[in-house]
C-alpha atoms as a PDB file:
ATOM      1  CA  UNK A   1      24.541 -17.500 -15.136  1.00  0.00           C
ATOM      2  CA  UNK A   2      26.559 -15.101 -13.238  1.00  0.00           C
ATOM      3  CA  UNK A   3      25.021 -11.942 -14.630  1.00  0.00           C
ATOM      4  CA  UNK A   4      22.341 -11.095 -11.932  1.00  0.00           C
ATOM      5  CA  UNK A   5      19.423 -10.282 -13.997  1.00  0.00           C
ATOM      6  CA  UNK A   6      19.803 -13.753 -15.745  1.00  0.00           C
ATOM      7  CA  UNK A   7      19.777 -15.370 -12.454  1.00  0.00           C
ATOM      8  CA  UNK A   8      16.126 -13.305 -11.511  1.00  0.00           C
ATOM      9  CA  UNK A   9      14.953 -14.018 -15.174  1.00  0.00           C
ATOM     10  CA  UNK A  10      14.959 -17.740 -14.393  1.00  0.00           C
ATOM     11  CA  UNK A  11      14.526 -17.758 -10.409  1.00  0.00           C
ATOM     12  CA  UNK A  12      10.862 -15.780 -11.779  1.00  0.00           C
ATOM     13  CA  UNK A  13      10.648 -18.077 -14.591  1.00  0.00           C
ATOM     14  CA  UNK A  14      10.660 -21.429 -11.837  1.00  0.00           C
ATOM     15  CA  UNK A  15       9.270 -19.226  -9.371  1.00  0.00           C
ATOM     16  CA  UNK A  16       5.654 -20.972  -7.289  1.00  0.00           C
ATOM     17  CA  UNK A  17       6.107 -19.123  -4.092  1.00  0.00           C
ATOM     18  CA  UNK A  18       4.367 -15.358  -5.040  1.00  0.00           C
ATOM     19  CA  UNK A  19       2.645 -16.525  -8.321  1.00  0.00           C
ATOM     20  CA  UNK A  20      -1.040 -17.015  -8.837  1.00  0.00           C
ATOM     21  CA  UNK A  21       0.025 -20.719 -10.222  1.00  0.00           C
ATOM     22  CA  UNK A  22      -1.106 -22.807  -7.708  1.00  0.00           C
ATOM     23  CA  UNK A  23      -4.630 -20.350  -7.490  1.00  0.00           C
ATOM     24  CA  UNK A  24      -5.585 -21.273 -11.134  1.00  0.00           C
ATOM     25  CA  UNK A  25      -3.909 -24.575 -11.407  1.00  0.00           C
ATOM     26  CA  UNK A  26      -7.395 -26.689 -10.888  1.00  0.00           C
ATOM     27  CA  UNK A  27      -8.726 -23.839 -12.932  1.00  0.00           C
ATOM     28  CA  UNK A  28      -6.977 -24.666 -15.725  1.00  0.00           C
ATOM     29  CA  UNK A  29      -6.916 -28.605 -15.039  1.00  0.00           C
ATOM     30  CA  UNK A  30     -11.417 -28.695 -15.405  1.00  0.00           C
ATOM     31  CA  UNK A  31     -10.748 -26.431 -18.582  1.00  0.00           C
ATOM     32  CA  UNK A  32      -8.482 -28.978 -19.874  1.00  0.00           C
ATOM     33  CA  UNK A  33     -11.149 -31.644 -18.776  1.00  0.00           C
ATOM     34  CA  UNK A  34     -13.797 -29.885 -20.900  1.00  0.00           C
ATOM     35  CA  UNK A  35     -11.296 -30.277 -23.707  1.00  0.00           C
ATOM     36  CA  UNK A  36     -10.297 -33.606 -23.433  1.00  0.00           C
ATOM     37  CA  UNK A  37     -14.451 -34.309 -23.235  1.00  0.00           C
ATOM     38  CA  UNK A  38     -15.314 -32.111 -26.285  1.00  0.00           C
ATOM     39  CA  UNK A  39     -12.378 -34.324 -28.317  1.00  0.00           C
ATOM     40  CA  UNK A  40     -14.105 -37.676 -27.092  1.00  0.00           C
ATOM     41  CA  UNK A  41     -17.176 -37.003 -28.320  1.00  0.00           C
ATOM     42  CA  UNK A  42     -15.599 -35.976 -31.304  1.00  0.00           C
ATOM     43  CA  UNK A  43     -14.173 -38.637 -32.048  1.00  0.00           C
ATOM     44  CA  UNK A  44     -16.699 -41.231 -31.534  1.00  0.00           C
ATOM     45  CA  UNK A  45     -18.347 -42.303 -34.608  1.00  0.00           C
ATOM     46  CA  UNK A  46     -21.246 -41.628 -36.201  1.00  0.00           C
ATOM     47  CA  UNK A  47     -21.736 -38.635 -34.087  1.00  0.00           C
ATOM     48  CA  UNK A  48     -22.669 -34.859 -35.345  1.00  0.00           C
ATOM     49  CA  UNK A  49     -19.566 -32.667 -36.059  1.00  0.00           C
ATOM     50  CA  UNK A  50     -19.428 -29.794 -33.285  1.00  0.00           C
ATOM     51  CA  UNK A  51     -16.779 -27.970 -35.014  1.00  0.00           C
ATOM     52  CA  UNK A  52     -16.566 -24.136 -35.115  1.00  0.00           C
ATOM     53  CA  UNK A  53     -14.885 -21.822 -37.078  1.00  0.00           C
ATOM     54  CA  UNK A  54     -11.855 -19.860 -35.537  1.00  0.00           C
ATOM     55  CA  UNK A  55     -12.806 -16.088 -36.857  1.00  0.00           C
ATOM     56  CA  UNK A  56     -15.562 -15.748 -33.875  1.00  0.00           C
ATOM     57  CA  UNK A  57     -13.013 -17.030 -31.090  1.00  0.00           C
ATOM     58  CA  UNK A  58     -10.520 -14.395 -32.687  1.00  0.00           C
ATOM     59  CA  UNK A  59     -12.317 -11.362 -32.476  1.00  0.00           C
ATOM     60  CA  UNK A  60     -13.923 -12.331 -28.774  1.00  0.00           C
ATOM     61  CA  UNK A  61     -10.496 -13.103 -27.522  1.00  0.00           C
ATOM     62  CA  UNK A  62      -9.389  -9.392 -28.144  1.00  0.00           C
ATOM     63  CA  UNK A  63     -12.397  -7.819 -26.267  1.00  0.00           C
ATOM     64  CA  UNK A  64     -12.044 -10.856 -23.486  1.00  0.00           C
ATOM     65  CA  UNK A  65      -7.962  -9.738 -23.300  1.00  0.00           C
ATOM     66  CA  UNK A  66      -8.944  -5.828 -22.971  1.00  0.00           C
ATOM     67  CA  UNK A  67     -11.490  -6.433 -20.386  1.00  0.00           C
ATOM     68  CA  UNK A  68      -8.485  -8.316 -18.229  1.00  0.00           C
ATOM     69  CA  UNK A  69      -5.768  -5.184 -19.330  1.00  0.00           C
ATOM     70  CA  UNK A  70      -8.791  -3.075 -17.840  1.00  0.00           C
ATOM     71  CA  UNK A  71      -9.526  -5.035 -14.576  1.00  0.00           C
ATOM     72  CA  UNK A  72      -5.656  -5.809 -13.714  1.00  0.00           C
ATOM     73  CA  UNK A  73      -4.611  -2.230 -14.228  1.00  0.00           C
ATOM     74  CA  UNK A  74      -7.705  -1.484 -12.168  1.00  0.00           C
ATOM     75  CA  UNK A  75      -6.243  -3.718  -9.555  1.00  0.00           C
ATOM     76  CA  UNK A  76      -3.006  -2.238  -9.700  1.00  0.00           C
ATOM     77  CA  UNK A  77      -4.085   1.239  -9.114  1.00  0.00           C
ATOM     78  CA  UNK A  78      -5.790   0.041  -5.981  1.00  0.00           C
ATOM     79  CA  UNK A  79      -2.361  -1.299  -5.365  1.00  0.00           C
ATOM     80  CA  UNK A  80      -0.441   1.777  -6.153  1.00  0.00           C
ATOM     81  CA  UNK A  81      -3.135   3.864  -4.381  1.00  0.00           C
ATOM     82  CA  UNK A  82      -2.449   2.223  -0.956  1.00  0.00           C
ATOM     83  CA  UNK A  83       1.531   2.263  -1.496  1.00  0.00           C
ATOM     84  CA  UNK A  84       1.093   5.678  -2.164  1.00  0.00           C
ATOM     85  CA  UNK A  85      -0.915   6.336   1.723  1.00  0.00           C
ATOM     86  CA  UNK A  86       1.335   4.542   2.980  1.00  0.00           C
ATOM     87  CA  UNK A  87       4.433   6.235   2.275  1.00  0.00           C
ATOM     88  CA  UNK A  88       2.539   9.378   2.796  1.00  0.00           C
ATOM     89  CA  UNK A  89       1.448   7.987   6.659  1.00  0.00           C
ATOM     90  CA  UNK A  90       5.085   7.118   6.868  1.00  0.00           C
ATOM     91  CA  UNK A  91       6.127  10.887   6.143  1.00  0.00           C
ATOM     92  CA  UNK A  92       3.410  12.065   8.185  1.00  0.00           C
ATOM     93  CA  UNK A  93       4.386   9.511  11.372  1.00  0.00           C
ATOM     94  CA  UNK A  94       8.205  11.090  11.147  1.00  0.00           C
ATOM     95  CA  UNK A  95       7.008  14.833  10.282  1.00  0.00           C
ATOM     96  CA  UNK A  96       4.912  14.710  13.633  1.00  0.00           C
ATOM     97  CA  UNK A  97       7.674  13.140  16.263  1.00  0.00           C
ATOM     98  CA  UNK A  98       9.989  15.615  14.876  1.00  0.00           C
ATOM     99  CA  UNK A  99       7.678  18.462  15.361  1.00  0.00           C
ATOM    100  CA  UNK A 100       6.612  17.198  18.708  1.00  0.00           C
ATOM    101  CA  UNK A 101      10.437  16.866  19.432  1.00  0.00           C
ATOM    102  CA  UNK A 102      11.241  20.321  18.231  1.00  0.00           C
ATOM    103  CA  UNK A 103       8.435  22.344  19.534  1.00  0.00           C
ATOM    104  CA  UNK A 104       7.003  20.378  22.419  1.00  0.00           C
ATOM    105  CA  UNK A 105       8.168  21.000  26.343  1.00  0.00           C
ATOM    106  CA  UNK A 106      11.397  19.648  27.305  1.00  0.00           C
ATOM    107  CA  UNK A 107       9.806  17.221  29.967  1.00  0.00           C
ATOM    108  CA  UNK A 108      11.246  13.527  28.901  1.00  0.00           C
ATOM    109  CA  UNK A 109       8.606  11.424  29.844  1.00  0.00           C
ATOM    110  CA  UNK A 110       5.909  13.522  27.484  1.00  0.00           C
ATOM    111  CA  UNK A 111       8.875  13.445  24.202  1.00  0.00           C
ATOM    112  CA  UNK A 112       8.420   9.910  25.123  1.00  0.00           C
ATOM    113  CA  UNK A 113       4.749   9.080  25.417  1.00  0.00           C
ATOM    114  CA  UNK A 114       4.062  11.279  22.310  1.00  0.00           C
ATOM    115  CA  UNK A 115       6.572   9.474  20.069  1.00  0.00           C
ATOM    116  CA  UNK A 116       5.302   5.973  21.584  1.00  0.00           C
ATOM    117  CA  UNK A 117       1.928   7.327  20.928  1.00  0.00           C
ATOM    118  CA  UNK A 118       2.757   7.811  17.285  1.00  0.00           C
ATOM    119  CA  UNK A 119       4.856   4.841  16.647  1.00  0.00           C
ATOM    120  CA  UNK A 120       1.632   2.947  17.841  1.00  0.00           C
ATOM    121  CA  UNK A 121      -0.578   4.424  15.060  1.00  0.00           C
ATOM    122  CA  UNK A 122       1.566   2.742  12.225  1.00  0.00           C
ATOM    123  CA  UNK A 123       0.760  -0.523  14.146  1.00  0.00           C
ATOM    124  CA  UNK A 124      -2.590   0.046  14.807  1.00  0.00           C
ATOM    125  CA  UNK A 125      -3.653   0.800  11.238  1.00  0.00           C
ATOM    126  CA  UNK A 126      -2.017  -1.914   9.855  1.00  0.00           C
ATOM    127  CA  UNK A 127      -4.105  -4.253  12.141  1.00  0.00           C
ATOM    128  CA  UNK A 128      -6.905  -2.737  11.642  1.00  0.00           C
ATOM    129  CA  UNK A 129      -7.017  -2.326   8.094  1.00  0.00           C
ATOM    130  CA  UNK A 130      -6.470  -6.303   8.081  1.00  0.00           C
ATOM    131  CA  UNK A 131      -9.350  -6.677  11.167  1.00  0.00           C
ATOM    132  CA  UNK A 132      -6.921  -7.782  13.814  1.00  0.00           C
ATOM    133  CA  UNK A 133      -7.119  -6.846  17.627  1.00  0.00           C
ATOM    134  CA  UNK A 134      -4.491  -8.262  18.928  1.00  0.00           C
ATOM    135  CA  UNK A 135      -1.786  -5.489  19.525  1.00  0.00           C
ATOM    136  CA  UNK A 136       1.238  -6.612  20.802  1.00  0.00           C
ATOM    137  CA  UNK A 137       3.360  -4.292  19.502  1.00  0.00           C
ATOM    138  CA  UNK A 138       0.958  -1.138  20.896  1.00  0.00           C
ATOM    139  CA  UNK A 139       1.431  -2.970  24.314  1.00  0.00           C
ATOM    140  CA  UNK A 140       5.459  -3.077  24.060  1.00  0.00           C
ATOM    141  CA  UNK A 141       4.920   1.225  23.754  1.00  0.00           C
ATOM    142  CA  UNK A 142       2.626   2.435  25.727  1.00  0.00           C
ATOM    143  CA  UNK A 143       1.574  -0.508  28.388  1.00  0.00           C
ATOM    144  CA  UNK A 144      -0.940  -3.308  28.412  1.00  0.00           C
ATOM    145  CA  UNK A 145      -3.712  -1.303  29.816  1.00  0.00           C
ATOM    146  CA  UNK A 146      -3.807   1.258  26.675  1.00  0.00           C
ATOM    147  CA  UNK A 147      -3.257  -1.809  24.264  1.00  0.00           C
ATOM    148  CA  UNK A 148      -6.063  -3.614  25.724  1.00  0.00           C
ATOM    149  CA  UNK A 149      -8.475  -0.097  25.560  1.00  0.00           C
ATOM    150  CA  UNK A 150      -7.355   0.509  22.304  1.00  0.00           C
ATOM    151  CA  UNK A 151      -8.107  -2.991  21.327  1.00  0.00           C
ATOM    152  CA  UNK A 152     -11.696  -2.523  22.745  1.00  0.00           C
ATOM    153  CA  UNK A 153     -12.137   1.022  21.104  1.00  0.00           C
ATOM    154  CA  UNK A 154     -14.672   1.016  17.923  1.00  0.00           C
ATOM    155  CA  UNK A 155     -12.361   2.823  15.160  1.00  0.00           C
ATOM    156  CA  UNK A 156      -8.603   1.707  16.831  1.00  0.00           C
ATOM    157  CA  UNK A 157      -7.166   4.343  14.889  1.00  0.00           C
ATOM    158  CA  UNK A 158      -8.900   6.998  15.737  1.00  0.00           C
ATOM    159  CA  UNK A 159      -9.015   5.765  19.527  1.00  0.00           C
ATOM    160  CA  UNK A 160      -4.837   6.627  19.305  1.00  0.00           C
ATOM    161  CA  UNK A 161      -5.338   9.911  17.505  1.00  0.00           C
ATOM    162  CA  UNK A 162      -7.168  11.138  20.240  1.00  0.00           C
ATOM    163  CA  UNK A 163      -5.059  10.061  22.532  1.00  0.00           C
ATOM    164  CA  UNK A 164      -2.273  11.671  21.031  1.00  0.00           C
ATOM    165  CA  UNK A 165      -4.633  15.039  20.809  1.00  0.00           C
ATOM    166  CA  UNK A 166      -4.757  14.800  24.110  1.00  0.00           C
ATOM    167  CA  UNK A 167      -1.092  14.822  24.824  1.00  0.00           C
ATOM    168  CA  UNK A 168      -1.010  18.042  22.286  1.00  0.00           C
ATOM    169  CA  UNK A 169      -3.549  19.477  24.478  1.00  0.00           C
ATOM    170  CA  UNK A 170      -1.782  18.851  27.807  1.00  0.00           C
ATOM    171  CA  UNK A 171       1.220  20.466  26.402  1.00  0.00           C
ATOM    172  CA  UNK A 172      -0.680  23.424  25.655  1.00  0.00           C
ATOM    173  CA  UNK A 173      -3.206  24.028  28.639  1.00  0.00           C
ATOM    174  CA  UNK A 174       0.121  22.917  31.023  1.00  0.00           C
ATOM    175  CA  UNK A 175       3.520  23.026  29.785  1.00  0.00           C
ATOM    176  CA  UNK A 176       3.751  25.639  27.168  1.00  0.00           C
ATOM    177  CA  UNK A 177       3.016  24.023  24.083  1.00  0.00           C
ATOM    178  CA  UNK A 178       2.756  27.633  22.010  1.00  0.00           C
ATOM    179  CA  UNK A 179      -0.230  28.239  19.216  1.00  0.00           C
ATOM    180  CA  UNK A 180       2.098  27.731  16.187  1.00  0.00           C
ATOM    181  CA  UNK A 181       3.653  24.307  17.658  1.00  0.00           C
ATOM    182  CA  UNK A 182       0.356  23.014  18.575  1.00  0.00           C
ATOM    183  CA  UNK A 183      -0.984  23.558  14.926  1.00  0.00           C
ATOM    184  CA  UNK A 184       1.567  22.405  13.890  1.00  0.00           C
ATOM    185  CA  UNK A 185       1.661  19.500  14.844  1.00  0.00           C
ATOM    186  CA  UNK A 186      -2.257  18.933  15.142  1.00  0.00           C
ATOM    187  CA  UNK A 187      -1.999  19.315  11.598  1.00  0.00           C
ATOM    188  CA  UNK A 188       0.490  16.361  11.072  1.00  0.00           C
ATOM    189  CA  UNK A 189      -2.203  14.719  13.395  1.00  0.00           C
ATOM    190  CA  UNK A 190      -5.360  14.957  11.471  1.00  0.00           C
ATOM    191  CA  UNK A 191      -2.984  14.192   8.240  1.00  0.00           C
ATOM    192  CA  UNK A 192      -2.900  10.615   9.568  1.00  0.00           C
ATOM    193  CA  UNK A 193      -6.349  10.209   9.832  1.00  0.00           C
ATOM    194  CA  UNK A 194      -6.578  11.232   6.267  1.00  0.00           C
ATOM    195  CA  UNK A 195      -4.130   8.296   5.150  1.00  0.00           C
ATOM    196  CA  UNK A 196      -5.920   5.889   7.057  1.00  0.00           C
ATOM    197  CA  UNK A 197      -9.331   7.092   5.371  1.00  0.00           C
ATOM    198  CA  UNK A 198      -8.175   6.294   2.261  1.00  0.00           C
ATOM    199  CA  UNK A 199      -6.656   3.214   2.732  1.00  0.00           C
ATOM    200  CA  UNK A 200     -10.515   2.008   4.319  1.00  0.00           C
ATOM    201  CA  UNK A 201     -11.821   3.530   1.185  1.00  0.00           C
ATOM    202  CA  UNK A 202      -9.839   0.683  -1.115  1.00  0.00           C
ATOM    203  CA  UNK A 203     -10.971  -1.808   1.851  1.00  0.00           C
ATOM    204  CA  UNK A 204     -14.056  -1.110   1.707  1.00  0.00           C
ATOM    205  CA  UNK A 205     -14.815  -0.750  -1.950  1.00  0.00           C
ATOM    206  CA  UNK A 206     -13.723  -3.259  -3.882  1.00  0.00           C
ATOM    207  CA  UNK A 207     -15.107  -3.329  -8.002  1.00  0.00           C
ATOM    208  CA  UNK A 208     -18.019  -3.523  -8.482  1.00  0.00           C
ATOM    209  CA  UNK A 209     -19.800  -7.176  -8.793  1.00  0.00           C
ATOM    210  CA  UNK A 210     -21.279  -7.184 -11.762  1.00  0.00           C
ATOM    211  CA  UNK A 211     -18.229  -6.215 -13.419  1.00  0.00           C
ATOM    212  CA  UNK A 212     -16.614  -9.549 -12.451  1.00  0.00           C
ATOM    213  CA  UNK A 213     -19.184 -11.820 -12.789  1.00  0.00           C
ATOM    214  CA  UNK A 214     -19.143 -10.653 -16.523  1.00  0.00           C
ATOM    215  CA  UNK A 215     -15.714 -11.082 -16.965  1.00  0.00           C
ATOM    216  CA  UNK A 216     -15.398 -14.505 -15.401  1.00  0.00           C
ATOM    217  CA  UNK A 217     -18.967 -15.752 -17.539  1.00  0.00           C
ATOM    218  CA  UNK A 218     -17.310 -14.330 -20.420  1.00  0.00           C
ATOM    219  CA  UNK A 219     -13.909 -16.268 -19.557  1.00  0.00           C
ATOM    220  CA  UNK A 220     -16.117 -19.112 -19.073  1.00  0.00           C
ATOM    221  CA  UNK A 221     -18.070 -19.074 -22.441  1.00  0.00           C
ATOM    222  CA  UNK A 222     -14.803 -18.794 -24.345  1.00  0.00           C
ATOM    223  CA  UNK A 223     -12.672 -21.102 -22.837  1.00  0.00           C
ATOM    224  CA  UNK A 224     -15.595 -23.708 -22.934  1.00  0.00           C
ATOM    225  CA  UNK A 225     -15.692 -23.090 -27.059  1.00  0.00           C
ATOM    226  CA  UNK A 226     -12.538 -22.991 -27.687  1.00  0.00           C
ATOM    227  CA  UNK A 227     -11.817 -26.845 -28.099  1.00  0.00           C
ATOM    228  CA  UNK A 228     -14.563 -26.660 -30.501  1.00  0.00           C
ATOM    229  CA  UNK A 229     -12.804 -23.835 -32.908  1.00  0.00           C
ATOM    230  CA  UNK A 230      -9.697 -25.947 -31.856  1.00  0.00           C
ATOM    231  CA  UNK A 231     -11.271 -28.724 -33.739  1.00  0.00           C
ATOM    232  CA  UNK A 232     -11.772 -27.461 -36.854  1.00  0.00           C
ATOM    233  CA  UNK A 233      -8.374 -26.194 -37.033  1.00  0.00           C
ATOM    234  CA  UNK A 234      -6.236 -29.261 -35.654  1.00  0.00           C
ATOM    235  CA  UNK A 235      -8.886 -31.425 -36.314  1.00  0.00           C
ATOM    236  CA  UNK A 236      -7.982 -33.217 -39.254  1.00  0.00           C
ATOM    237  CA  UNK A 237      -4.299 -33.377 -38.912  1.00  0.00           C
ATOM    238  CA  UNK A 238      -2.819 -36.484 -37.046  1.00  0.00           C
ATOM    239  CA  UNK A 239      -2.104 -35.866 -33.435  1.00  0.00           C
ATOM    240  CA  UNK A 240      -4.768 -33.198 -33.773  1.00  0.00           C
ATOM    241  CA  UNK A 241      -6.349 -33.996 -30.369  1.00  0.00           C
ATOM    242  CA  UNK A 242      -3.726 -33.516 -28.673  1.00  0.00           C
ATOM    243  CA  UNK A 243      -2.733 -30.323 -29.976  1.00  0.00           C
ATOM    244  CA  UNK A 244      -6.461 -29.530 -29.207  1.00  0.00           C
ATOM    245  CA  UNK A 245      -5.945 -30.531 -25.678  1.00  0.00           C
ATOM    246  CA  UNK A 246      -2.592 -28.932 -25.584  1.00  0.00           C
ATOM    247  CA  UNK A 247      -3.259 -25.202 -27.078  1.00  0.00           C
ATOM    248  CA  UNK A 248      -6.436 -25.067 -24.555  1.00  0.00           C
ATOM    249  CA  UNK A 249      -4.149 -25.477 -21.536  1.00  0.00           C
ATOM    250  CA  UNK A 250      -1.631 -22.969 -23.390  1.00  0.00           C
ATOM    251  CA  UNK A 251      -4.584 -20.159 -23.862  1.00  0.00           C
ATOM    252  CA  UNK A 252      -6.475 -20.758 -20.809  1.00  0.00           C
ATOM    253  CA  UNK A 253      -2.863 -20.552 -18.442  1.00  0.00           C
ATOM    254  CA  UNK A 254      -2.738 -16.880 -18.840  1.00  0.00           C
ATOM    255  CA  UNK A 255      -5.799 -15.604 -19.137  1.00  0.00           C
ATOM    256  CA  UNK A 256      -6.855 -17.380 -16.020  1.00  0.00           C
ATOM    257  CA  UNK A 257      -3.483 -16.160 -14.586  1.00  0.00           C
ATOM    258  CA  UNK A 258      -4.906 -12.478 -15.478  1.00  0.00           C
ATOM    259  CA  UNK A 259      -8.249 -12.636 -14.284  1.00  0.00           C
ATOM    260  CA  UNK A 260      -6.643 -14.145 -10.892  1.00  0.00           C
ATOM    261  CA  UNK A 261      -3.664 -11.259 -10.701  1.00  0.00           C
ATOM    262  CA  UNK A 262      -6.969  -8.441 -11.011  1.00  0.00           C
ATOM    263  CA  UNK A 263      -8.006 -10.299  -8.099  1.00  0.00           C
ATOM    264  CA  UNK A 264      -5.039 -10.393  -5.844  1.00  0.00           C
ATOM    265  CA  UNK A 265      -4.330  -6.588  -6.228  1.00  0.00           C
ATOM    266  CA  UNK A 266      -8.174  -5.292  -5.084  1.00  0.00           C
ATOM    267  CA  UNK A 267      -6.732  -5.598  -1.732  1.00  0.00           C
ATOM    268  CA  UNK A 268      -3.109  -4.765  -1.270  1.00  0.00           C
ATOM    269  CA  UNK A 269      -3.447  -4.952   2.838  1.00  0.00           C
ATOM    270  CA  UNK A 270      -4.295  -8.565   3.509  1.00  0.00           C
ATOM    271  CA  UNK A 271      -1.692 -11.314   3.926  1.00  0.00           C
ATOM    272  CA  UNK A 272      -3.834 -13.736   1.813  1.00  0.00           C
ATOM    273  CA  UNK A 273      -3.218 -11.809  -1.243  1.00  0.00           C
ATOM    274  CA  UNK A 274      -0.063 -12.200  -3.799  1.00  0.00           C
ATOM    275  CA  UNK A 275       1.967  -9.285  -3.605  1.00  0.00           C
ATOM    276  CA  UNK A 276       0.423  -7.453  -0.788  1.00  0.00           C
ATOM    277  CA  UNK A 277       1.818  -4.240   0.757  1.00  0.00           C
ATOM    278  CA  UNK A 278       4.970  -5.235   3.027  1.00  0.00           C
ATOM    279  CA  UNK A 279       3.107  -3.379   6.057  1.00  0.00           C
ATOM    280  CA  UNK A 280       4.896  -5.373   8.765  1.00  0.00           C
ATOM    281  CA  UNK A 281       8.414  -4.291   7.627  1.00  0.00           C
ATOM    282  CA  UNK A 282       6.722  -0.361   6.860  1.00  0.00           C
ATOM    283  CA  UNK A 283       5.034  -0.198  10.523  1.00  0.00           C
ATOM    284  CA  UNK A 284       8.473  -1.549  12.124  1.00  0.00           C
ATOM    285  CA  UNK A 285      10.513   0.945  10.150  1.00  0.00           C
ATOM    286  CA  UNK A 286       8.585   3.838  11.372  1.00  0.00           C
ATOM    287  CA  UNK A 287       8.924   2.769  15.128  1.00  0.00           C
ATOM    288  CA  UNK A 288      12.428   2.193  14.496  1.00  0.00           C
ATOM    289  CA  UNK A 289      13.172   5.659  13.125  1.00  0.00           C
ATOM    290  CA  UNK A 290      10.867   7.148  15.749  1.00  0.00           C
ATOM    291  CA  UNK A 291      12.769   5.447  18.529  1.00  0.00           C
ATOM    292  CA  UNK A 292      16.223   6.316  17.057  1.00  0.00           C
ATOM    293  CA  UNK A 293      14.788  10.310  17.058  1.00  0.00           C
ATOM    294  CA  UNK A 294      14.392   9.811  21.039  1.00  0.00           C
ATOM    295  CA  UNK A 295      17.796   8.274  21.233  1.00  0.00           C
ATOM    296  CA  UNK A 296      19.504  11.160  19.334  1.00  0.00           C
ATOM    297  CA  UNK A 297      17.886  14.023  21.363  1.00  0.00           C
ATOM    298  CA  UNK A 298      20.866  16.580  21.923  1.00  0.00           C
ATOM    299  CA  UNK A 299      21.423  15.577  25.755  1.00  0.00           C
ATOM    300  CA  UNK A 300      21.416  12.795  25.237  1.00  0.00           C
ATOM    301  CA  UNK A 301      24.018  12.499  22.341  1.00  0.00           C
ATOM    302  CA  UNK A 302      26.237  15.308  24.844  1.00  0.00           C
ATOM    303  CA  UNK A 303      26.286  12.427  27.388  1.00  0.00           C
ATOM    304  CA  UNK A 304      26.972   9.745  25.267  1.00  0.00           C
ATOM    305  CA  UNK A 305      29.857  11.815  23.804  1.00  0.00           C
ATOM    306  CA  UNK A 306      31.493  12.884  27.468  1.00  0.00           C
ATOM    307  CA  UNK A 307      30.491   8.824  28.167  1.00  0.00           C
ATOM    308  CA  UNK A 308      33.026   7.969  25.457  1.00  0.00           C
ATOM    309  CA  UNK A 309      35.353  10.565  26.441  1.00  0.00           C
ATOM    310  CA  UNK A 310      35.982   9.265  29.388  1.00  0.00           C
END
C-alpha cells in the first residue's frame, strides 16, 4: 500500500464524493424492485411462466451499450471543448496584460485599470456562464460602482470588453497608444469574446431531446426484461432468485452509471455537475498572474532591488 497508484486505485475504488453513485443509487434500488416483483410472481403457483429467452437481451444490450459509448463520449467532448476555451481565454487574458504592459503609455494608474479590467473578465465569465450576478471579486478590482453596473449590464461579458475598448481607445486618442499596439491588443480583446462565445454555445445547446428520451426508454425496456431472461437462465437452479435479483443490480449499476456520467459532462460549467471545469481556481490563477505582471514592472523591481540594498 505504499506504492501511490495502489493507494488512488482503491481511494477511487471506495470513492462516493465525485461519483455518480449516490445519483443512480434509487435508480438502481426500483430496478431491483421490479426484479424482486417479476421473481414473486414467478414463483407463486399455478401462475403462467413469463420466462424469456436470453439471445434477444444479448443482442439489445450491445446496441443499448453503443448508444451510451456514443452519448458519454458526446458528453466528454462538450467537456473537452470548454477545457479547451478555457485555457485558450487563459492565454488570451495573459497575452493582452502583457501587450497592454509592453505597448501601452507609461501612466501607472491606466497599466493598472487595464490589467484590473482584464483580470475581471475571467471572473465575469465564469459567473455568467453559471447565471450568477453577484461579483465580488469584479468589485475587489475595479470598485463597487463598476461591479454593481456590470452586474446590471445585459451580456456581463461583453459590458467589460467594452470597457476595456475604451481604455484602448483613451490610450490612443490621448496618450499615445500607436496603430500597431492598439491592434494589437484589440485583437487579444475581441479573442476573448470569441472564447466566451463558445463556451455559451455548449451552454446553450445541450443534445438534442429526443436523443435522450430514446436512450433512457430504451434503458428502461431492457432493464425491465431482464429479470424475465434472468429467469429462464437461473431459474431452475436453487438459489436462482436470488441470483436473478442479484445479476439485475450487477447489470443495471453501470449502465445506469453511464447514462448518468453522459449527463454530468453536457455541462462542464455548473457546480451541480460531477467533474465540472475547476473555473474558480482557473479565474483566480489568471488574476494572480495578472497582478504579479503589475508587481514585476521594471521600476518597480529597480526599487525593490535598491530597497534591499539598503
Amino acid at each position: 500500500m505504499n506504492n501511490p497508484q495502489q493507494r488512488q486505485f482503491w481511494q477511487d475504488v471506495f470513492a462516493i464524493q465525485g461519483s455518480v453513485l449516490p445519483r443512480v443509487l434509487r435508480r438502481v434500488a426500483k430496478f431491483t424492485l421490479v426484479a424482486v416483483a417479476i421473481c414473486a410472481y414467478d414463483a407463486l403457483p399455478h401462475t403462467p411462466p413469463i420466462r424469456l429467452e436470453v439471445g434477444p437481451l444479448e443482442f439489445a444490450g450491445v446496441v443499448l451499450g453503443l448508444l451510451l459509448v456514443l452519448r458519454t463520449n458526446a458528453g466528454y467532448d462538450r467537456w473537452w471543448e470548454g477545457r479547451k476555451l478555457w485555457g485558450d481565454l487563459v492565454n488570451r487574458s495573459r497575452n493582452l496584460a502583457i501587450s497592454a504592459l509592453a505597448y501601452g503609455p507609461h501612466e501607472p494608474a491606466w497599466r493598472t485599470t487595464i490589467v484590473h479590467w482584464t483580470a475581471a473578465f475571467a471572473h465575469v465569465t465564469r459567473r455568467s456562464l453559471r447565471g450568477e450576478r453577484t461579483l465580488p471579486e469584479v468589485a475587489a478590482l475595479v470598485g463597487e460602482a463598476e461591479a454593481r453596473r456590470v452586474a446590471a449590464a445585459e451580456h456581463m461579458p461583453v459590458c467589460v470588453s467594452r470597457a476595456i475598448a475604451s481604455l484602448l481607445r483613451e490610450a490612443r486618442d490621448t496618450q499615445g497608444l500607436d496603430g500597431f499596439g492598439f491592434l494589437q491588443l484589440d485583437r487579444e480583446r475581441t479573442a476573448l469574446i470569441d472564447d466566451i462565445g463558445g463556451c455559451e454555445r455548449i451552454l446553450n445547446a445541450p443534445l438534442p431531446l429526443p436523443y435522450s428520451i430514446h436512450i433512457r426508454q430504451f434503458v428502461f425496456v431492457y432493464l425491465v426484461t431482464l429479470p424475465v431472461a434472468l429467469l429462464y437462465t437461473f431459474g431452475d437452479y436453487a438459489g436462482g432468485y436470488l441470483l436473478t435479483i442479484l445479476s439485475t443490480i450487477l447489470v443495471a449499476f453501470p449502465i445506469l452509471s453511464l447514462d448518468q456520467i453522459g449527463v454530468e459532462l453536457e455541462n462542464p460549467f455548473s457546480t451541480q455537475r460531477l467533474g465540472h471545469l475547476p473555473l474558480d481556481e482557473i479565474t483566480n490563477k489568471i488574476e494572480h498572474n495578472l497582478r504579479a505582471l503589475l508587481a514585476e514592472e521594471p521600476g518597480k523591481t529597480v526599487l525593490k532591488d535598491a530597497e534591499a540594498a539598503a
